[in-house]
C-alpha atoms as a PDB file:
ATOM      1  CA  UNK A   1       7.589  12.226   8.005  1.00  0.00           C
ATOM      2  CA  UNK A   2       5.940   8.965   8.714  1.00  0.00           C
ATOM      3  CA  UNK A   3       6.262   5.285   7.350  1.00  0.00           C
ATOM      4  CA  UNK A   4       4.736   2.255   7.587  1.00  0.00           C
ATOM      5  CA  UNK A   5       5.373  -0.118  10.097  1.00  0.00           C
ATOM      6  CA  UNK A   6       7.559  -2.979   9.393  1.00  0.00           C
ATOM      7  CA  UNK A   7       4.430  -5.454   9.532  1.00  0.00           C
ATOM      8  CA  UNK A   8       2.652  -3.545   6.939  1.00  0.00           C
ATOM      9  CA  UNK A   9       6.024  -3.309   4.831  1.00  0.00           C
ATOM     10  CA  UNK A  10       6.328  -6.641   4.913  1.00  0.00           C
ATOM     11  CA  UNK A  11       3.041  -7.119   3.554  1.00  0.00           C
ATOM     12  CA  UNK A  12       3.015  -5.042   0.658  1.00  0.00           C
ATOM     13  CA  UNK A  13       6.494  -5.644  -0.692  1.00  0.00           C
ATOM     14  CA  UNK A  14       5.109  -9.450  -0.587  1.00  0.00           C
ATOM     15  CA  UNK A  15       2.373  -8.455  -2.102  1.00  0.00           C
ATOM     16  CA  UNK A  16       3.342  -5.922  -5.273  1.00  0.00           C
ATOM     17  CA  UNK A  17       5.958  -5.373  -7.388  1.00  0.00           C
ATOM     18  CA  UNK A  18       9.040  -3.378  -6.442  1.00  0.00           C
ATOM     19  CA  UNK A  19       7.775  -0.721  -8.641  1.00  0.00           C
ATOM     20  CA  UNK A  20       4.342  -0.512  -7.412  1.00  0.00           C
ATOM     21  CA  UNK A  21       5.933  -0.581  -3.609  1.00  0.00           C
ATOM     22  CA  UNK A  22       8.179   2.555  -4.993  1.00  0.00           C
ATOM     23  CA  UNK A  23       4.989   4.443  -6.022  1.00  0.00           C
ATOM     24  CA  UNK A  24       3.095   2.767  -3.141  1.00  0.00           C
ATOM     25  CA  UNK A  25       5.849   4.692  -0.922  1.00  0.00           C
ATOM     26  CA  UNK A  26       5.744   8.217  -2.856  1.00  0.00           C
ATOM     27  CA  UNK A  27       1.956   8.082  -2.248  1.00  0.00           C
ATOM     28  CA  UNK A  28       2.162   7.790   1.500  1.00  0.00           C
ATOM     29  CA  UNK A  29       4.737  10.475   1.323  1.00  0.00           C
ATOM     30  CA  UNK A  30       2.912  13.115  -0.677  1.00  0.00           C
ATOM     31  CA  UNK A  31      -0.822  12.033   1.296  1.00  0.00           C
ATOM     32  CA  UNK A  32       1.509  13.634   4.661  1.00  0.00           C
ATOM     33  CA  UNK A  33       1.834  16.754   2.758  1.00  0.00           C
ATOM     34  CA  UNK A  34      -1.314  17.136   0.906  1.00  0.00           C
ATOM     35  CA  UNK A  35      -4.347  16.087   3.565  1.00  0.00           C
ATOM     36  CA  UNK A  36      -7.029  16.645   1.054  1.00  0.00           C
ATOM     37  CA  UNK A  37      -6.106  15.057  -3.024  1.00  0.00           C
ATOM     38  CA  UNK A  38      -7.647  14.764  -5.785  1.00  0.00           C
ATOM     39  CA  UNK A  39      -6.136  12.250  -8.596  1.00  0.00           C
ATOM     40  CA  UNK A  40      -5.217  15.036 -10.520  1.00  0.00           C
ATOM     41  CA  UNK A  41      -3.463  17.094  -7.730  1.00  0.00           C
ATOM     42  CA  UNK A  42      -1.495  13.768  -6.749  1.00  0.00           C
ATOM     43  CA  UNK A  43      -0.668  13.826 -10.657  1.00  0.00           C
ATOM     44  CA  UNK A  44       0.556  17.427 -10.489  1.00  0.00           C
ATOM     45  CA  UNK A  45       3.024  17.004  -7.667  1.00  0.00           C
ATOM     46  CA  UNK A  46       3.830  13.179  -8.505  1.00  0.00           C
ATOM     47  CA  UNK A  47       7.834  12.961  -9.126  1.00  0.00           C
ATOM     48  CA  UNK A  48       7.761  11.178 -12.449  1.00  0.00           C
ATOM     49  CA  UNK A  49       9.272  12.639 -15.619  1.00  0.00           C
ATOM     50  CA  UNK A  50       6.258  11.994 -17.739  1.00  0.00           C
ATOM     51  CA  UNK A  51       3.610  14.024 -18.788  1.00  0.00           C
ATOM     52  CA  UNK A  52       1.010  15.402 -16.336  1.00  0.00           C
ATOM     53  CA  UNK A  53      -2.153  12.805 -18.345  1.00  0.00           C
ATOM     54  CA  UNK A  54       0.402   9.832 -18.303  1.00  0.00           C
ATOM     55  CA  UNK A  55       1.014  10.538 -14.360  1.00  0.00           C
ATOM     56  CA  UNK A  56      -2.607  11.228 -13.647  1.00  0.00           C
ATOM     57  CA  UNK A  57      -3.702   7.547 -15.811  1.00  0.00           C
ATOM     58  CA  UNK A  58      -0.553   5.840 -14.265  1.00  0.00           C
ATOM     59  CA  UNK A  59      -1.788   6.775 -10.522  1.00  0.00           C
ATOM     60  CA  UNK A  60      -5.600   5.913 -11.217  1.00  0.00           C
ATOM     61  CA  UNK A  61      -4.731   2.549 -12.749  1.00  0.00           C
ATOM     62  CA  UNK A  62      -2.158   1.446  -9.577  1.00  0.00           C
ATOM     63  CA  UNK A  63      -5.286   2.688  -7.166  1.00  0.00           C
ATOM     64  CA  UNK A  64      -7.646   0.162  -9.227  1.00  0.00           C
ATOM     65  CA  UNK A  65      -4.968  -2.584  -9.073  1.00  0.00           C
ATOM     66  CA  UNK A  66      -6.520  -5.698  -7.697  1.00  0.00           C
ATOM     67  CA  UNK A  67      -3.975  -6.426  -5.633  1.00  0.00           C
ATOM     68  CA  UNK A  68      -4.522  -3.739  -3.727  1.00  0.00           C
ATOM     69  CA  UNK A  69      -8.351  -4.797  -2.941  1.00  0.00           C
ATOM     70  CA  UNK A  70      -9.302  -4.557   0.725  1.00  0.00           C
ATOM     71  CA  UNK A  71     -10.337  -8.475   0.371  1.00  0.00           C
ATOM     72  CA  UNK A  72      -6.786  -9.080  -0.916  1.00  0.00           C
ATOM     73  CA  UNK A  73      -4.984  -6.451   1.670  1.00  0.00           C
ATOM     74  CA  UNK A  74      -6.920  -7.796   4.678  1.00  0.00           C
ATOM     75  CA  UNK A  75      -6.481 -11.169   4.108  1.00  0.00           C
ATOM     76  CA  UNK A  76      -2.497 -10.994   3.360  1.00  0.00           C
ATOM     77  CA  UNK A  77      -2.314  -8.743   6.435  1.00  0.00           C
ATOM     78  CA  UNK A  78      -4.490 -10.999   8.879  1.00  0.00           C
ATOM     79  CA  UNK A  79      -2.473 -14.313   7.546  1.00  0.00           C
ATOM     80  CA  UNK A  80       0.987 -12.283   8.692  1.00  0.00           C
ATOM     81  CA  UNK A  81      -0.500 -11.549  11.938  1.00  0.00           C
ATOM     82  CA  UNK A  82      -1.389 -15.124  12.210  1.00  0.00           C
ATOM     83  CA  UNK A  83       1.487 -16.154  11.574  1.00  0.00           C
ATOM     84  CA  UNK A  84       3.429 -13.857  13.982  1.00  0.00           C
ATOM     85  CA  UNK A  85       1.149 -14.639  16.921  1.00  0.00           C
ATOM     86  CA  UNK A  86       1.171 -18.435  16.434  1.00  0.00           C
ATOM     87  CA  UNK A  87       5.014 -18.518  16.461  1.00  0.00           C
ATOM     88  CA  UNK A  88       5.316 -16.010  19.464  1.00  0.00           C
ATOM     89  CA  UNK A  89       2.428 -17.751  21.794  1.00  0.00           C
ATOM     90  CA  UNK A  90       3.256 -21.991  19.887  1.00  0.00           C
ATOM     91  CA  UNK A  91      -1.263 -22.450  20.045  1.00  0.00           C
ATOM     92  CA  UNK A  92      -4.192 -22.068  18.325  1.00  0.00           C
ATOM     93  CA  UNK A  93      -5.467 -18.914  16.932  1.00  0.00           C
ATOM     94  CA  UNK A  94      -8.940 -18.451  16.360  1.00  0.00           C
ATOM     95  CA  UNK A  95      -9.423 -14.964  14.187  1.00  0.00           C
ATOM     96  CA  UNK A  96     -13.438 -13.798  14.197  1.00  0.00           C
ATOM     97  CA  UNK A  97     -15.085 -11.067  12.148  1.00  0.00           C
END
C-alpha cells in the first residue's frame, strides 16, 4: 500500500485540518483498493461509525471543500517546491505555465 510523498504530506497537513488529513488519508487508502468509485461505494466501505447517508454527505462535502481546489492545491504545492529549490540551489527561480 502506497502513500504520499513527504512533499505532498507536507502540503496538505499545512493545508487542512487534522481531521480532513485523517479522511484525506483513508481516501487514498480505499482509492488503492477500489480502482473504479462511486461516492456512494466510497460511503459503503468508508470506516466511520455513522450511518451509510451521513458517510456518503460527509465524503461529498470534504471533496467540494475549497481548500482542496486545484487553484488552491497547485499553488500551495508550487510555493513548497519553490521554496525547497531556492534553499537547495541559494538563486532565482523563475516558475512558467
Amino acid at each position: 500500500m502506497k502513500t504520499l510523498p513527504e512533499f505532498y504530506q507536507n502540503c496538505f497537513q499545512n493545508l487542512l485540518t487534522p481531521t480532513q488529513y485523517t479522511m484525506l488519508q483513508i481516501l487514498i487508502i480505499l482509492l488503492q483498493f477500489h480502482k473504479q468509485v462511486t461516492i456512494e461505494k466510497l460511503a459503503t466501505v468508508f470506516p466511520q461509525p455513522i450511518k451509510f447517508e451521513s458517510r456518503r454527505r460527509s465524503i461529498q462535502q470534504f471533496l467540494l471543500l475549497s481548500k482542496l481546489s486545484i487553484k488552491l492545491l497547485w499553488f500551495a504545492i508550487m510555493k513548497k517546491l519553490v521554496k525547497t529549490y531556492k534553499l537547495k540551489k541559494r538563486e532565482t527561480t523563475y516558475i512558467c505555465y
